[in-house]
N, C-alpha and C. Protein backbone atom coordinates (compact mmCIF):
# COMPACT_ATOMS: atom_id res chain seq x y z
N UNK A 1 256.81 -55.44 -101.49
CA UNK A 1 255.90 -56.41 -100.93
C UNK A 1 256.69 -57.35 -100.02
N UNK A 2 255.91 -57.72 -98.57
CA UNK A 2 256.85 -58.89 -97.71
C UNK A 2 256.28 -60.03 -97.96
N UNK A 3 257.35 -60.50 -98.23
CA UNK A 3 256.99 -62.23 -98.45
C UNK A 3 257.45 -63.14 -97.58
N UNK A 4 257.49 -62.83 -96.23
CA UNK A 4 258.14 -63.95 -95.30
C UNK A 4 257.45 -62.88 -93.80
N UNK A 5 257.16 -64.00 -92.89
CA UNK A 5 256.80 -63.23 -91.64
C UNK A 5 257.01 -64.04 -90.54
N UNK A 6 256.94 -64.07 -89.43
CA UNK A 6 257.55 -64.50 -87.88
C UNK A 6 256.45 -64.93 -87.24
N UNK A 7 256.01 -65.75 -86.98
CA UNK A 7 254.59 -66.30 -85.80
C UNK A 7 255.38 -66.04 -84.21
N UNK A 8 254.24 -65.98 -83.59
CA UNK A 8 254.82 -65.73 -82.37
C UNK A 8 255.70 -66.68 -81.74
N UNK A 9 256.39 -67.14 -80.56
CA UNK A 9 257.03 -68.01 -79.84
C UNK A 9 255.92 -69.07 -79.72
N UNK A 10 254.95 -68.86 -79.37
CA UNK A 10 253.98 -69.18 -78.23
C UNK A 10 253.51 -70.44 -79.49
N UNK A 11 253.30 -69.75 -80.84
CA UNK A 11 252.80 -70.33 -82.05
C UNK A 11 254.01 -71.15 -82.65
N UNK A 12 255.11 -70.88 -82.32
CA UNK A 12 256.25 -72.07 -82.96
C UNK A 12 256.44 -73.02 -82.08
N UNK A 13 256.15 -72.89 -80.59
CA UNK A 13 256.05 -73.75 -79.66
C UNK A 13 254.69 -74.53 -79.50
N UNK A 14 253.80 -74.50 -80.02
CA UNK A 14 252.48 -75.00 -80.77
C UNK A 14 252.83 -75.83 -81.83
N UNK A 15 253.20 -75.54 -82.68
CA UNK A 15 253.28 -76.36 -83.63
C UNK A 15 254.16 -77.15 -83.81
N UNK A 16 255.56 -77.05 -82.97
CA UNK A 16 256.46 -77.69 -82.50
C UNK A 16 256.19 -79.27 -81.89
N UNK A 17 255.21 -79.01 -80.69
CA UNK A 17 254.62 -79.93 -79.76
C UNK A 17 253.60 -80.59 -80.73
N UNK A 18 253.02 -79.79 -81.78
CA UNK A 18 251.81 -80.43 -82.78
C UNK A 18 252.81 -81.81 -83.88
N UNK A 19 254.05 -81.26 -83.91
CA UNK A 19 254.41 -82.33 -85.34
C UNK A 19 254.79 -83.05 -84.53
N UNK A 20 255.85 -83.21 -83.05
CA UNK A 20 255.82 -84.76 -82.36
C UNK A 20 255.04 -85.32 -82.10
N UNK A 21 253.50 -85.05 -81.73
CA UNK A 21 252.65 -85.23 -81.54
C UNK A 21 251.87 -86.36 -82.77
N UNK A 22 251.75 -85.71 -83.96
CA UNK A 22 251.11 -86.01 -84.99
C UNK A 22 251.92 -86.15 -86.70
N UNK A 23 253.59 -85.33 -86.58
CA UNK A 23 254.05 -86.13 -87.78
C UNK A 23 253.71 -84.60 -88.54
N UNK A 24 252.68 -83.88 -88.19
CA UNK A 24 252.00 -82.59 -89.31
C UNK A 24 252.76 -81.36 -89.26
N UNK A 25 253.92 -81.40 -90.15
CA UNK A 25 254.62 -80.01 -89.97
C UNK A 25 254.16 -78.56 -90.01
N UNK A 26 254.58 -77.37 -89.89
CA UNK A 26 254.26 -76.07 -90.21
C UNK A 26 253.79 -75.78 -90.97
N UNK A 27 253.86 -76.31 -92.48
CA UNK A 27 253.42 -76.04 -93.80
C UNK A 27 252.03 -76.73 -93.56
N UNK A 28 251.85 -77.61 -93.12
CA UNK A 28 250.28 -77.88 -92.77
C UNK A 28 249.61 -77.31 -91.83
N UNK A 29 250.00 -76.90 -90.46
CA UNK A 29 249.45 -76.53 -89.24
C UNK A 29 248.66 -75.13 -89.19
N UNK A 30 250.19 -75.06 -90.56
CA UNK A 30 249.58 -72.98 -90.34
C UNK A 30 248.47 -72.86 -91.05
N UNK A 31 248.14 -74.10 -91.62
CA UNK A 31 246.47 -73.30 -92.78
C UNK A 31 245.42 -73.90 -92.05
N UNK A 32 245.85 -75.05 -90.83
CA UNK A 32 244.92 -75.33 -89.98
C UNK A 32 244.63 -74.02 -89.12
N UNK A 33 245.45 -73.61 -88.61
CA UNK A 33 245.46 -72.54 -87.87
C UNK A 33 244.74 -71.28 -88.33
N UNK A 34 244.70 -70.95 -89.48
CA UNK A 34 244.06 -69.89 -90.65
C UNK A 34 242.86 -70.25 -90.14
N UNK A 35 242.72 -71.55 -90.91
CA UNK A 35 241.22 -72.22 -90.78
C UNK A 35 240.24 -71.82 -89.75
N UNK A 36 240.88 -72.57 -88.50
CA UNK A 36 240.29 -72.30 -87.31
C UNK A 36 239.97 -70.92 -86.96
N UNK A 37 241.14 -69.46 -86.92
CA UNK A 37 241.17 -68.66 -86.91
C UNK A 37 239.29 -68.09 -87.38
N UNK A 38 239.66 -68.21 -88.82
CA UNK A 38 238.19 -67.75 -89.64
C UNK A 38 236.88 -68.02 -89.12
N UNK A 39 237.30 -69.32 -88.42
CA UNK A 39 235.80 -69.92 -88.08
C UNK A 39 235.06 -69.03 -87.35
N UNK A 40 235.70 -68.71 -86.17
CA UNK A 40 235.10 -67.85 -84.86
C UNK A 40 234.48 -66.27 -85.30
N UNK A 41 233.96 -66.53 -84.16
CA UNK A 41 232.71 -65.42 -84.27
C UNK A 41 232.82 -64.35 -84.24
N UNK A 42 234.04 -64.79 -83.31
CA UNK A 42 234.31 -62.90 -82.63
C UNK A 42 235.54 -62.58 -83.77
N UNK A 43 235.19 -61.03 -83.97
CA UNK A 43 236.49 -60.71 -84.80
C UNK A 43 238.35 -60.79 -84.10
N UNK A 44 239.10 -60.31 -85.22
CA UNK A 44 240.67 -60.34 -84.55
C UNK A 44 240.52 -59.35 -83.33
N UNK A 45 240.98 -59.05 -82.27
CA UNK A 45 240.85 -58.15 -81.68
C UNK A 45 242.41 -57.65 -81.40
N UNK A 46 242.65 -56.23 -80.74
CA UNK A 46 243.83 -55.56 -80.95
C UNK A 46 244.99 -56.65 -80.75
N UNK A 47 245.43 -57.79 -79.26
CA UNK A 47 246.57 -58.30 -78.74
C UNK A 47 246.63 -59.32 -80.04
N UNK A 48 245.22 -59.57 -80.93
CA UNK A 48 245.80 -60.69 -81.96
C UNK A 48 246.96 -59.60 -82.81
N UNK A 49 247.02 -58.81 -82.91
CA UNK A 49 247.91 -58.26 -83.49
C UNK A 49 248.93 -57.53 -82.89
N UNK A 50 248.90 -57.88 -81.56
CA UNK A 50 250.38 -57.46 -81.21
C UNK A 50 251.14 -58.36 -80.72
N UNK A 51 250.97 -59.81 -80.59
CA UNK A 51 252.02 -61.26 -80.60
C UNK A 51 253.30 -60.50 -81.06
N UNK A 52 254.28 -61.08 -80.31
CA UNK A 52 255.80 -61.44 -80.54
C UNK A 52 255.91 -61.62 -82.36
N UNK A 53 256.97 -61.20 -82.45
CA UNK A 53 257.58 -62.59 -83.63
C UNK A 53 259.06 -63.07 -83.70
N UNK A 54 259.01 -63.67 -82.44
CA UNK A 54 260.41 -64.54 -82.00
C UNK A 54 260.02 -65.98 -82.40
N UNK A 55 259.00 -65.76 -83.24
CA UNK A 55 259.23 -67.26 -83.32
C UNK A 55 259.56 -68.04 -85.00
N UNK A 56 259.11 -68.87 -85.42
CA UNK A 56 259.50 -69.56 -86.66
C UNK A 56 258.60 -68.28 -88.12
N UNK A 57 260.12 -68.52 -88.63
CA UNK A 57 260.13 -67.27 -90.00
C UNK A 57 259.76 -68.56 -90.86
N UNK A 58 258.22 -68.10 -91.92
CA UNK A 58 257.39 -68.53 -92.99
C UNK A 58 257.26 -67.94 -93.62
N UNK A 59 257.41 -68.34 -95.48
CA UNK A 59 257.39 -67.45 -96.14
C UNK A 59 255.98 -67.76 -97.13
N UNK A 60 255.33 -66.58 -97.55
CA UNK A 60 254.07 -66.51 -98.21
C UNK A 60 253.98 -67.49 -98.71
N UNK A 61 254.80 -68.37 -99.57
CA UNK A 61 254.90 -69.50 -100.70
C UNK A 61 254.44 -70.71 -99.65
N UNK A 62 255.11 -71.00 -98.00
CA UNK A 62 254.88 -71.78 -97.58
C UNK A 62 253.21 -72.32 -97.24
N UNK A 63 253.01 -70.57 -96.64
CA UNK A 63 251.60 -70.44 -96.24
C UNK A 63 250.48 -70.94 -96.79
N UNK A 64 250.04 -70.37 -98.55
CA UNK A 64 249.37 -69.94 -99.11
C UNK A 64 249.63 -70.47 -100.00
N UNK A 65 250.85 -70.83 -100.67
CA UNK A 65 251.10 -71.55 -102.41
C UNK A 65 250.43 -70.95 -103.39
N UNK A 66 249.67 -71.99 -104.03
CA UNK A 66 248.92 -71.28 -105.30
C UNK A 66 247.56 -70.63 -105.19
N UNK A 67 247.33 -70.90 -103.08
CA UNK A 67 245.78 -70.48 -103.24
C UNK A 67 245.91 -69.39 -102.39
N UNK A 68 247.06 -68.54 -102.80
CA UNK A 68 247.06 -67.09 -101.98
C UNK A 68 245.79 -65.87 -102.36
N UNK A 69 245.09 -65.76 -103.60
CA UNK A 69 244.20 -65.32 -103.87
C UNK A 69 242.69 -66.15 -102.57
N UNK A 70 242.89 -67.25 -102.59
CA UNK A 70 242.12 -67.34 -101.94
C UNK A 70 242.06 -67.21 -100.34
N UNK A 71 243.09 -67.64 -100.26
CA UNK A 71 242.98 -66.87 -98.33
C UNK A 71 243.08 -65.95 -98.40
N UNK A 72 243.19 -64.42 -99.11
CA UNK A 72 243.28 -63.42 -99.24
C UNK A 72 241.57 -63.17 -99.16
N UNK A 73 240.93 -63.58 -99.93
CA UNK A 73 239.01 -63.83 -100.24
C UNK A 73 238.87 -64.12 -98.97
N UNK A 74 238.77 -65.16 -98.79
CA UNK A 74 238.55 -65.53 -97.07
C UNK A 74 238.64 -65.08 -95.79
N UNK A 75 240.27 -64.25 -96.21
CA UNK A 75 240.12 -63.12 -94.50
C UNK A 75 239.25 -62.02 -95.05
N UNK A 76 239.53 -61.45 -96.28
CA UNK A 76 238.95 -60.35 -96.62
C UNK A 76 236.91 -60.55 -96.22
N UNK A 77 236.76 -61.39 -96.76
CA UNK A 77 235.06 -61.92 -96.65
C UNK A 77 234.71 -61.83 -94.99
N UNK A 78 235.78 -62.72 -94.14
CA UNK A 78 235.89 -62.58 -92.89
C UNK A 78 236.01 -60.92 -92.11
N UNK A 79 236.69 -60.08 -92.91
CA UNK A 79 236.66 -58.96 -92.33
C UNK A 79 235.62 -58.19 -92.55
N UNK A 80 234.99 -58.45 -93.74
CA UNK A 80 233.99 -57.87 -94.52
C UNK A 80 234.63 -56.55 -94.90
N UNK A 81 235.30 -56.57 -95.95
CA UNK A 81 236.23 -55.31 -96.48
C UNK A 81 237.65 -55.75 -97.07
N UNK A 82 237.74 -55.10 -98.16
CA UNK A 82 238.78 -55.48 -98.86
C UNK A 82 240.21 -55.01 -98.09
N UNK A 83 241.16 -55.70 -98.26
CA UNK A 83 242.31 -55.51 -97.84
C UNK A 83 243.52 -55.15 -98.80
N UNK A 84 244.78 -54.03 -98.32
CA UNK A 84 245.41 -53.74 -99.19
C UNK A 84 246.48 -55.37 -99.02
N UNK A 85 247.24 -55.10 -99.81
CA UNK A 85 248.13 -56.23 -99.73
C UNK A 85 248.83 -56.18 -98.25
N UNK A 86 249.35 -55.19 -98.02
CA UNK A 86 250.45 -54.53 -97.11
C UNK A 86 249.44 -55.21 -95.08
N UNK A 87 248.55 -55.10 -95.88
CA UNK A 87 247.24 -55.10 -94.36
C UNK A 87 246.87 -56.77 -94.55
N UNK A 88 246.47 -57.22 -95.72
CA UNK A 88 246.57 -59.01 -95.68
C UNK A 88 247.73 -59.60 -95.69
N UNK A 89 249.29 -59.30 -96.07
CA UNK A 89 250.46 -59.89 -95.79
C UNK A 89 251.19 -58.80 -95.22
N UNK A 90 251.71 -59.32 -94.16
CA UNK A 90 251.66 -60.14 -93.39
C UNK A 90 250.82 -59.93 -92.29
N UNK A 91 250.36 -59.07 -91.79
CA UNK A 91 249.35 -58.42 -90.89
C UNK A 91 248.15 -59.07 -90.44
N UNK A 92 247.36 -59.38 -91.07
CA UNK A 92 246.19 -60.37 -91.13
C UNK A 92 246.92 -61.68 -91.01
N UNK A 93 247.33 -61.99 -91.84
CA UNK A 93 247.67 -63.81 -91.78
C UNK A 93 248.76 -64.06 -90.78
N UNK A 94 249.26 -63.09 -90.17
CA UNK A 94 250.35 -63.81 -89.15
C UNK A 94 249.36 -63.57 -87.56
N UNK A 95 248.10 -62.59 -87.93
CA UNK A 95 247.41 -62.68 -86.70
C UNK A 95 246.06 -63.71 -86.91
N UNK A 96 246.13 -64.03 -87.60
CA UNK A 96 245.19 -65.63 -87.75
C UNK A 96 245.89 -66.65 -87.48
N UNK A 97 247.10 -66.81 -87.89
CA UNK A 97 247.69 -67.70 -87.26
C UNK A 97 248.36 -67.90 -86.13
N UNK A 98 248.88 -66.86 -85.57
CA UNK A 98 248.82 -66.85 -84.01
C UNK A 98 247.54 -66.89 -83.20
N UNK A 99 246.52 -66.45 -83.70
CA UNK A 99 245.35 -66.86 -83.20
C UNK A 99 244.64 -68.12 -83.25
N UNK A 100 245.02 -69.06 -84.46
CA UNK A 100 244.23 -69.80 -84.92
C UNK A 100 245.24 -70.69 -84.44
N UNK A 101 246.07 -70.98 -84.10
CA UNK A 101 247.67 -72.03 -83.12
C UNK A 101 246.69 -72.08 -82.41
N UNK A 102 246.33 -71.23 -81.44
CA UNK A 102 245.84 -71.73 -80.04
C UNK A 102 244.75 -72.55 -79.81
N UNK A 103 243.94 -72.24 -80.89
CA UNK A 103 242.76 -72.95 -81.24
C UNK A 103 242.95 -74.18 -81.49
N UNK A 104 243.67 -74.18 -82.47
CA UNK A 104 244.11 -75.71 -83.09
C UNK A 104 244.87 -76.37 -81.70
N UNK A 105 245.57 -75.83 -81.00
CA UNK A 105 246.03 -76.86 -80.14
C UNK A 105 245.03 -77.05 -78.97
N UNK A 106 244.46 -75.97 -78.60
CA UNK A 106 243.26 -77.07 -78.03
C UNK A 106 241.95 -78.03 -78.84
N UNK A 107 241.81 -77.79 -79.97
CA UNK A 107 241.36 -79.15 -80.61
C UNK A 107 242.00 -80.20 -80.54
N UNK A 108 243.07 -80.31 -80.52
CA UNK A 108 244.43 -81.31 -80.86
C UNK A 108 243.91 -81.72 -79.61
N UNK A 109 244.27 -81.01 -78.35
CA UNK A 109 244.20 -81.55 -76.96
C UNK A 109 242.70 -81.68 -76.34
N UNK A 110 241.94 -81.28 -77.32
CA UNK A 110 240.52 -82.22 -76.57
C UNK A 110 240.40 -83.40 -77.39
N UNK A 111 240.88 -83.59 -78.64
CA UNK A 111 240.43 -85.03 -79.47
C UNK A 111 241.51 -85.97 -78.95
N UNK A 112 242.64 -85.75 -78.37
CA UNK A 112 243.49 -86.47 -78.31
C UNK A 112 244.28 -87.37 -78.89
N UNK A 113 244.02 -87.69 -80.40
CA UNK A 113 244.40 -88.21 -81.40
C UNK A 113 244.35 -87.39 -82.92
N UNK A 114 245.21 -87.54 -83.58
CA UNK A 114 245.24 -87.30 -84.82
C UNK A 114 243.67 -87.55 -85.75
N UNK A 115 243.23 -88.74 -85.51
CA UNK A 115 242.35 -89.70 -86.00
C UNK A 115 240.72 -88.59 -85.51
N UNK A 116 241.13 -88.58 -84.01
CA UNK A 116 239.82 -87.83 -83.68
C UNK A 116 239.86 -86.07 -83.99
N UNK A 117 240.90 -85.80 -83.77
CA UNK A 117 241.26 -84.30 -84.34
C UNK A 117 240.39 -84.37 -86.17
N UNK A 118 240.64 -85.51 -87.16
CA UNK A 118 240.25 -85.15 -87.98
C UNK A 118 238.57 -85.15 -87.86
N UNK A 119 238.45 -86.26 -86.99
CA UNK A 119 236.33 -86.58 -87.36
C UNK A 119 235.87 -85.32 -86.51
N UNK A 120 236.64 -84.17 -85.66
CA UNK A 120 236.21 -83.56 -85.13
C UNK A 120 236.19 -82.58 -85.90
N UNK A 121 236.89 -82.26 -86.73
CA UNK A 121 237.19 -80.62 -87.65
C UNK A 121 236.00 -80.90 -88.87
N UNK A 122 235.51 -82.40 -88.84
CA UNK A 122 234.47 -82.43 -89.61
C UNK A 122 233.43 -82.83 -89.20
N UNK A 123 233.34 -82.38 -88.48
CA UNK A 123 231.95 -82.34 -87.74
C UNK A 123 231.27 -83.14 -86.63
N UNK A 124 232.19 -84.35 -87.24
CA UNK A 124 231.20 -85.60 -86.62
C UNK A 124 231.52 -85.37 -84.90
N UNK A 125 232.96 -85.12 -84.02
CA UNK A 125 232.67 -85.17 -82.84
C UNK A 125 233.31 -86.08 -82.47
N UNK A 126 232.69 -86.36 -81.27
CA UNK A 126 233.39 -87.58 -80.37
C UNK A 126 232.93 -88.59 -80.49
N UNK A 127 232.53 -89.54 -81.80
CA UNK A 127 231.83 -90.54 -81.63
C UNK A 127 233.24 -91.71 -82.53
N UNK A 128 233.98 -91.47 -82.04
CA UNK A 128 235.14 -92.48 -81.92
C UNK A 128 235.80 -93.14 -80.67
């Protein structure tokens, strides 16, 4: 079983620019990034899974901790189909999160604040 995987450049240089920005390291960004990932409509499509991985090495424990059963439920529900381990780590979750970086940093860069980044991921918007 792999327990450590590589985000792309593009995604360590994302989250890089995200913690000067806001203070929110990797261990937080990447489950924002999951997050976002899941939301969208459209499924992963092939280039989400062919990203680089020159970029910052994460290991399952960082990702996922004690609620690895559950993001496991979540992409799986999202895919609609169960996943072997080998196909949800690292495969799935390193292409949600290279997918879900980009997302998150343009939320980041339309709320323009930390403060509005949060009232925006919950719903409320721009009414700050």
């Amino acid at each position: 079983m792999i327990f450590k995987l590589k985000v792309s450049k593009q995604t360590e240089q994302i989250f890089k620019t995200l913690d000067q920005r806001t203070g929110l390291k990797p261990y937080t960004l990447v489950k924002h990034a999951i997050a976002w990932s899941v939301r969208e409509a459209q499924p992963l499509a092939d280039e989400d899974f062919g990203t680089d991985a020159a970029g910052l090495e994460l290991n399952r424990q960082t990702i996922t901790g004690s609620y690895d059963a559950y993001f496991k439920a979540v992409i799986e529900q999202y895919e609609q189909r169960p996943l072997s381990e080998d196909e949800y780590f690292p495969r799935y979750v390193k292409a949600h999160i290279d997918r879900g970086a980009v997302i998150l940093n343009a939320m980041f860069n339309h709320a323009g604040t930390l403060d509005r980044y949060i009232l925006q991921s919950m719903g409320i918007g721009d009414t700050v």
